[in-house]
PDB file of N, CA and C in Angstrom:
ATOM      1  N   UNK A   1     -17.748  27.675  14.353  1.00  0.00           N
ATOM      2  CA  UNK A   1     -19.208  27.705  14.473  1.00  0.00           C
ATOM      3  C   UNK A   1     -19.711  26.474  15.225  1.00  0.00           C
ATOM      4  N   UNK A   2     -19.228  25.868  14.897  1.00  0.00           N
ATOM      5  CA  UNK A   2     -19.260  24.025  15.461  1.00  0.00           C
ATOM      6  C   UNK A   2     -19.257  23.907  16.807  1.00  0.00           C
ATOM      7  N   UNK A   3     -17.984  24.338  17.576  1.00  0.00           N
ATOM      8  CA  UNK A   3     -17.397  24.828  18.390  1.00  0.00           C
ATOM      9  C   UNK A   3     -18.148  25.564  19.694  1.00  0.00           C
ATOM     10  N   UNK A   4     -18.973  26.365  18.877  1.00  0.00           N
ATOM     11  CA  UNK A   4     -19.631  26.941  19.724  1.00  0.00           C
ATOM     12  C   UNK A   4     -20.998  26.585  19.981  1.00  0.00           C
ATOM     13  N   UNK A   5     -21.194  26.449  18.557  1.00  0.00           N
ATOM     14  CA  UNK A   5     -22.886  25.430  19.296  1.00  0.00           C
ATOM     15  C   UNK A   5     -22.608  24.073  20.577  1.00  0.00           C
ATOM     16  N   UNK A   6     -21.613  23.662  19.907  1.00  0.00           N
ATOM     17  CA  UNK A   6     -21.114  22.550  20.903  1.00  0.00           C
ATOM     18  C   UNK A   6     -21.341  22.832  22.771  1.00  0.00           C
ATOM     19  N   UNK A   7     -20.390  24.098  22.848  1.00  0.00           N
ATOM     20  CA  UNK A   7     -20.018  24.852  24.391  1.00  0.00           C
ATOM     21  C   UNK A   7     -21.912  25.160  24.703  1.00  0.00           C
ATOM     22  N   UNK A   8     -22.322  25.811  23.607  1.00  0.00           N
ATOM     23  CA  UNK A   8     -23.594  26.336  24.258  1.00  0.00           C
ATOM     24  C   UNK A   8     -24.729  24.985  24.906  1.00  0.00           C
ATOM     25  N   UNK A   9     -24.389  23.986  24.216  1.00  0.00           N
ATOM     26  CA  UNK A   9     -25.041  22.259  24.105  1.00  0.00           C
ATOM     27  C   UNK A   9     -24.536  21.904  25.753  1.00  0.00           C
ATOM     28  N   UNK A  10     -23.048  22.240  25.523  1.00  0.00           N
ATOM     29  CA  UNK A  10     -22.334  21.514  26.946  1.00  0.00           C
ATOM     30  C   UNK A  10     -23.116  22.585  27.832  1.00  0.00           C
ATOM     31  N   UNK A  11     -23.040  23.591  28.154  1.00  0.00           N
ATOM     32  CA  UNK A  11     -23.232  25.073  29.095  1.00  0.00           C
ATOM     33  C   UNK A  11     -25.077  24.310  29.401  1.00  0.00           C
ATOM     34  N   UNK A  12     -26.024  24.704  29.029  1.00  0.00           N
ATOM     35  CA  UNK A  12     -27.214  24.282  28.914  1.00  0.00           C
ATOM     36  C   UNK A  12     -27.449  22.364  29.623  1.00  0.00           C
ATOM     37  N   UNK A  13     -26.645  21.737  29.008  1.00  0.00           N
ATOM     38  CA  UNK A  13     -26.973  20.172  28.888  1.00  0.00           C
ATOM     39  C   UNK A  13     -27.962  19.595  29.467  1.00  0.00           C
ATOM     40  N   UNK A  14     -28.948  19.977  28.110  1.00  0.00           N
ATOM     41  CA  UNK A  14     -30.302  19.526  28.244  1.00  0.00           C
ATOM     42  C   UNK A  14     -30.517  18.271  27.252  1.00  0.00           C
ATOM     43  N   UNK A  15     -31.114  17.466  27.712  1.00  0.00           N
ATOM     44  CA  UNK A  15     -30.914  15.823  26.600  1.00  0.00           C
ATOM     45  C   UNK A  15     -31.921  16.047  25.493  1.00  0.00           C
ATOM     46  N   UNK A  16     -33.100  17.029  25.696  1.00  0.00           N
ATOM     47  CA  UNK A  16     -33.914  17.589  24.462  1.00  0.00           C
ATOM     48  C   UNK A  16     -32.878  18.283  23.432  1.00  0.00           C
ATOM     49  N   UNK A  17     -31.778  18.880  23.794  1.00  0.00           N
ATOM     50  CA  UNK A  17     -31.012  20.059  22.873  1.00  0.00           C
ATOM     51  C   UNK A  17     -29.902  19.024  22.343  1.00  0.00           C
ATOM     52  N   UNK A  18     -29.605  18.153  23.269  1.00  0.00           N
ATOM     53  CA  UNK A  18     -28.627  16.503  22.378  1.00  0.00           C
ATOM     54  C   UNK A  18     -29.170  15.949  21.534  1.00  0.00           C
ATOM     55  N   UNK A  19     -30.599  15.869  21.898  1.00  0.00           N
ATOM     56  CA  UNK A  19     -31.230  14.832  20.668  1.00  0.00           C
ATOM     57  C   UNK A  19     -31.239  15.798  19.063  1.00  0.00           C
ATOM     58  N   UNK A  20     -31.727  16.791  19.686  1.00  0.00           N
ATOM     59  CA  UNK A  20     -31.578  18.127  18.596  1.00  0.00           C
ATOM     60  C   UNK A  20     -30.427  18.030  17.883  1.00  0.00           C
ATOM     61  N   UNK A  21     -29.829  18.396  18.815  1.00  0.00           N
ATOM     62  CA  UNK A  21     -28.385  18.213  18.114  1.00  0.00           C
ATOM     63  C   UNK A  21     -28.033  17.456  17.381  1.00  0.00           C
ATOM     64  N   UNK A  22     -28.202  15.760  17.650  1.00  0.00           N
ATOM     65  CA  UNK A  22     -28.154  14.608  16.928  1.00  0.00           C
ATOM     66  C   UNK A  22     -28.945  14.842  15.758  1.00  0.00           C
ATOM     67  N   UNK A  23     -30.028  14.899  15.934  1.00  0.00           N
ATOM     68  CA  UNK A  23     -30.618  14.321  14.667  1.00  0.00           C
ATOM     69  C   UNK A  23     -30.571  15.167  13.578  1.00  0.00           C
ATOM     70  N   UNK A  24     -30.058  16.727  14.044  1.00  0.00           N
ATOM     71  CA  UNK A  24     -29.473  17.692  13.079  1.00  0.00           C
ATOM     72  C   UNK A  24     -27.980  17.228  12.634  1.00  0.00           C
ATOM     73  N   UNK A  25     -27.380  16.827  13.063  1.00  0.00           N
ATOM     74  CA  UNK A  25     -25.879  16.430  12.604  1.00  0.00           C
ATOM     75  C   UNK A  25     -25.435  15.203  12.086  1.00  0.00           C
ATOM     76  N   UNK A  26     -26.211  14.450  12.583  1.00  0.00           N
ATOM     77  CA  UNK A  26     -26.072  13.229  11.678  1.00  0.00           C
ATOM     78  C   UNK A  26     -26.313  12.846  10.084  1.00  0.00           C
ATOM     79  N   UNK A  27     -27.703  14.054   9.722  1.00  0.00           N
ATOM     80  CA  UNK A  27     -27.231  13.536   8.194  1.00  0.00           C
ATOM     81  C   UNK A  27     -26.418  14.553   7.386  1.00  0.00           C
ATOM     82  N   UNK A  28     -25.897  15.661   8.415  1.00  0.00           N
ATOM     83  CA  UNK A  28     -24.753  16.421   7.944  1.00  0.00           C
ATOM     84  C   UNK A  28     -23.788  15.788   7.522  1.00  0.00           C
ATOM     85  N   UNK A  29     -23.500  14.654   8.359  1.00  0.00           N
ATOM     86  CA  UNK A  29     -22.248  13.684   8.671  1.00  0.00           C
ATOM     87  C   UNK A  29     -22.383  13.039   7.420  1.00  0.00           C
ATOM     88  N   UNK A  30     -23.438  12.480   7.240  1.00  0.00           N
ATOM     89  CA  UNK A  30     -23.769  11.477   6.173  1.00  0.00           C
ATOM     90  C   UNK A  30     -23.991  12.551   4.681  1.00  0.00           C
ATOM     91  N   UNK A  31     -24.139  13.634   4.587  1.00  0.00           N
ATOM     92  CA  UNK A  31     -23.909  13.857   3.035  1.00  0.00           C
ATOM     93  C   UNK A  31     -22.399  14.304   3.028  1.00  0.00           C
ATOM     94  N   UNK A  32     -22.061  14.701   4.133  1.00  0.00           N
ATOM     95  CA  UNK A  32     -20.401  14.810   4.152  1.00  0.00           C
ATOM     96  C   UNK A  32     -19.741  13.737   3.350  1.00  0.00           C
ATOM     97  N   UNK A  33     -19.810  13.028   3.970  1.00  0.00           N
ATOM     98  CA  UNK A  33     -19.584  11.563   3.502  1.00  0.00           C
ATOM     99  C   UNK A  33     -19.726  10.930   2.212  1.00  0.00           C
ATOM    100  N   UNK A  34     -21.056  11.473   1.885  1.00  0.00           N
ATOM    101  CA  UNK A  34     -21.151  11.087   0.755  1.00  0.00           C
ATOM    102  C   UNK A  34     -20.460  12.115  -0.515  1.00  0.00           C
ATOM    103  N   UNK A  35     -20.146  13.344  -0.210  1.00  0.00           N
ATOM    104  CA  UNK A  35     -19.621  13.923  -0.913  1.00  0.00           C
ATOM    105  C   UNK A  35     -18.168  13.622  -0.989  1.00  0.00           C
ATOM    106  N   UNK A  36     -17.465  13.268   0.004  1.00  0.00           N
ATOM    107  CA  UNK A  36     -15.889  12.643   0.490  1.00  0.00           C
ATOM    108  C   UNK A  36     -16.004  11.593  -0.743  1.00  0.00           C
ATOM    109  N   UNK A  37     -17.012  10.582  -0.400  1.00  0.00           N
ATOM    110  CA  UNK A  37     -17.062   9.417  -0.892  1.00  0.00           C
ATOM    111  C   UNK A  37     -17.458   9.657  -3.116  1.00  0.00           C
ATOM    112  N   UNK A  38     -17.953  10.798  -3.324  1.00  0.00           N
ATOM    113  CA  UNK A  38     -18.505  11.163  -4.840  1.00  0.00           C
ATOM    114  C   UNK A  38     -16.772  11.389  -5.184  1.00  0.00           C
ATOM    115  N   UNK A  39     -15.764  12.827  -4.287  1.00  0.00           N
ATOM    116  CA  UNK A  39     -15.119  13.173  -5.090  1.00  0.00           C
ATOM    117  C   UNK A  39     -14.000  11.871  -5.127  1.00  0.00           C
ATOM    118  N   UNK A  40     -13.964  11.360  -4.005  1.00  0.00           N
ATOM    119  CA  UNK A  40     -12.669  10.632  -3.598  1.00  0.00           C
ATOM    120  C   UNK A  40     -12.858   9.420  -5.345  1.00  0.00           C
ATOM    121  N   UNK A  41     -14.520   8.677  -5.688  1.00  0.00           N
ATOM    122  CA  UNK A  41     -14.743   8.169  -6.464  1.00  0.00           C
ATOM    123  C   UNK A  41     -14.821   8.809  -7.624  1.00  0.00           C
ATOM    124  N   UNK A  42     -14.520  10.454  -8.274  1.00  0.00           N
ATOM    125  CA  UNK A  42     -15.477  10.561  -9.453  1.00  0.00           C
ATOM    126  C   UNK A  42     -15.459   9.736 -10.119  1.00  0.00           C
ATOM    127  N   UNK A  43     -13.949   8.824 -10.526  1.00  0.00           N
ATOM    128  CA  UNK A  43     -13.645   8.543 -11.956  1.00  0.00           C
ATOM    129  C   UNK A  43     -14.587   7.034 -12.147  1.00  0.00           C
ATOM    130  N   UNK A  44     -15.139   6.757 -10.977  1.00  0.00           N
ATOM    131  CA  UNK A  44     -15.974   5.584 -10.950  1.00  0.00           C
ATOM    132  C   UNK A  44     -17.287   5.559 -10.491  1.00  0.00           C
ATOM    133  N   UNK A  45     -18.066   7.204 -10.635  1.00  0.00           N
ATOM    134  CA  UNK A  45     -19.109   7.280 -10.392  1.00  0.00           C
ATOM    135  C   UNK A  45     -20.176   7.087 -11.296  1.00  0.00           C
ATOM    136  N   UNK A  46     -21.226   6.301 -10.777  1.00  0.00           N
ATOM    137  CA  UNK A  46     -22.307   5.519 -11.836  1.00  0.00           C
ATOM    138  C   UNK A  46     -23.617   6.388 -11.817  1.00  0.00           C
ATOM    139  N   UNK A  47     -23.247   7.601 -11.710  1.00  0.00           N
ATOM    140  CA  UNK A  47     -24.352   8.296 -11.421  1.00  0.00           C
ATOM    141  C   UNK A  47     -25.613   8.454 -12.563  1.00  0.00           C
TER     142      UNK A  47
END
């Protein structure tokens, strides 16, 4: 799915549809992360 939004981003390469892109994926990245970061920690999570 990734993959292809990607090609359609490259095909198009419009810097309005990058920024899009960015600012949609970045806090994807970042709850990714933070979920990596919850399970990798449970046994020391202070939640």
């Amino acid at each position: 799915m990734l993959g292809i939004i990607m090609i359609e981003i490259y095909k198009k390469s419009s810097a309005i549809r990058w920024i899009t892109f960015v600012i949609c994926f970045i806090p994807y990245l970042l709850s990714a992360q933070q979920v990596y970061n919850f399970t990798k920690g449970l046994g020391s999570c202070h939640c």
